[in-house]
Protein backbone atom coordinates (compact mmCIF):
# COMPACT_ATOMS: atom_id res chain seq x y z
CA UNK A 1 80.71 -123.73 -118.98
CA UNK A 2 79.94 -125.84 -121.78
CA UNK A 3 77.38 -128.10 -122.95
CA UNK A 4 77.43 -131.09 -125.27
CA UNK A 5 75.18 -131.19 -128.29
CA UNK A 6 75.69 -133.61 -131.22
CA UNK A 7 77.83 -136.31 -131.92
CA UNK A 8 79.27 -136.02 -128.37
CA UNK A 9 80.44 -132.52 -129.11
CA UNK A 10 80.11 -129.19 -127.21
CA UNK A 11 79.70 -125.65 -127.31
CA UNK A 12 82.29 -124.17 -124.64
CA UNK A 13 80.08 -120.68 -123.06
CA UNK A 14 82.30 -117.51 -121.13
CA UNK A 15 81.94 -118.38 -117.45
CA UNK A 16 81.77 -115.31 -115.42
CA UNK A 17 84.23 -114.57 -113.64
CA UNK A 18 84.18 -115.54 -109.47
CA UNK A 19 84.82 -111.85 -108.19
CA UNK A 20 83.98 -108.75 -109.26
CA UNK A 21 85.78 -106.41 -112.29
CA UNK A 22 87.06 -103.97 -109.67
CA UNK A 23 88.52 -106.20 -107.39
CA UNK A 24 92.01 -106.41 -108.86
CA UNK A 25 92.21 -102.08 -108.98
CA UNK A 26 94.54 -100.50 -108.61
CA UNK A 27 96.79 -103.01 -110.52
CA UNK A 28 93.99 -103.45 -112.64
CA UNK A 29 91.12 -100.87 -113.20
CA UNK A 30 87.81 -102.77 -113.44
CA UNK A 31 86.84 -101.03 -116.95
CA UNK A 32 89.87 -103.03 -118.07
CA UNK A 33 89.02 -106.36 -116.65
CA UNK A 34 85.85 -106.06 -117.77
CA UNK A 35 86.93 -105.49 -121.16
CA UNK A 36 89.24 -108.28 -121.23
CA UNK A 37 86.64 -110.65 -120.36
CA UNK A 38 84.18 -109.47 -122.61
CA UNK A 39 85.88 -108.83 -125.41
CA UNK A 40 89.17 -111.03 -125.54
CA UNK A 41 88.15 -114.07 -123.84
CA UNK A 42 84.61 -114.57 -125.54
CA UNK A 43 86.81 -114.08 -129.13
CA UNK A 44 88.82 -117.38 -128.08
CA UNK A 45 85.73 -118.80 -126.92
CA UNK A 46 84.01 -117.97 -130.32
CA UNK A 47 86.85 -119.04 -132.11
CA UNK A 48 86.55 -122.55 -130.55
CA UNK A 49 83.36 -122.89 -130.98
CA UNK A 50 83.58 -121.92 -135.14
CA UNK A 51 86.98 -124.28 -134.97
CA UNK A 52 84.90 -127.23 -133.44
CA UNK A 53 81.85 -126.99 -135.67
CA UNK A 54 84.22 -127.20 -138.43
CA UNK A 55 85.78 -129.84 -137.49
CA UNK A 56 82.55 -131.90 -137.07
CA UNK A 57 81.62 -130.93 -140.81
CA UNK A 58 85.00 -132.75 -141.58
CA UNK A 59 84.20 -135.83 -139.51
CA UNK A 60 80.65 -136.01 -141.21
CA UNK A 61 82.31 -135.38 -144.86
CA UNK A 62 84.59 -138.62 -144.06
CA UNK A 63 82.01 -140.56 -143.13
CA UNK A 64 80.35 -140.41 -145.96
């Protein structure tokens, strides 16, 4: 899910998901799900990771 690179910090990484896209239909059609996960998740997931490496440039810009 994530793995740790510098400084003790880490680059989080989309798990897949435990069951399949359909599984949830009819509540939820599966071109939906998979859309969600694709899409919205790996944007938050993204976003963390550009948030994080940002914040590391600030810890190294402090230290110095």
């Amino acid at each position: 899910m994530s793995s740790f690179s510098t400084r003790g910090m880490f680059t989080a990484k989309l798990p897949d998901l435990p069951y399949d896209y359909g599984a949830l239909q009819p509540a939820i059609s599966g071109q939906i799900m998979e859309l969600h996960h694709k899409k919205h998740h790996q944007a938050y997931i993204n976003n963390y990771n550009a948030a994080m490496e940002q914040y590391k440039e600030v810890q190294l810009y402090k230290e110095c």
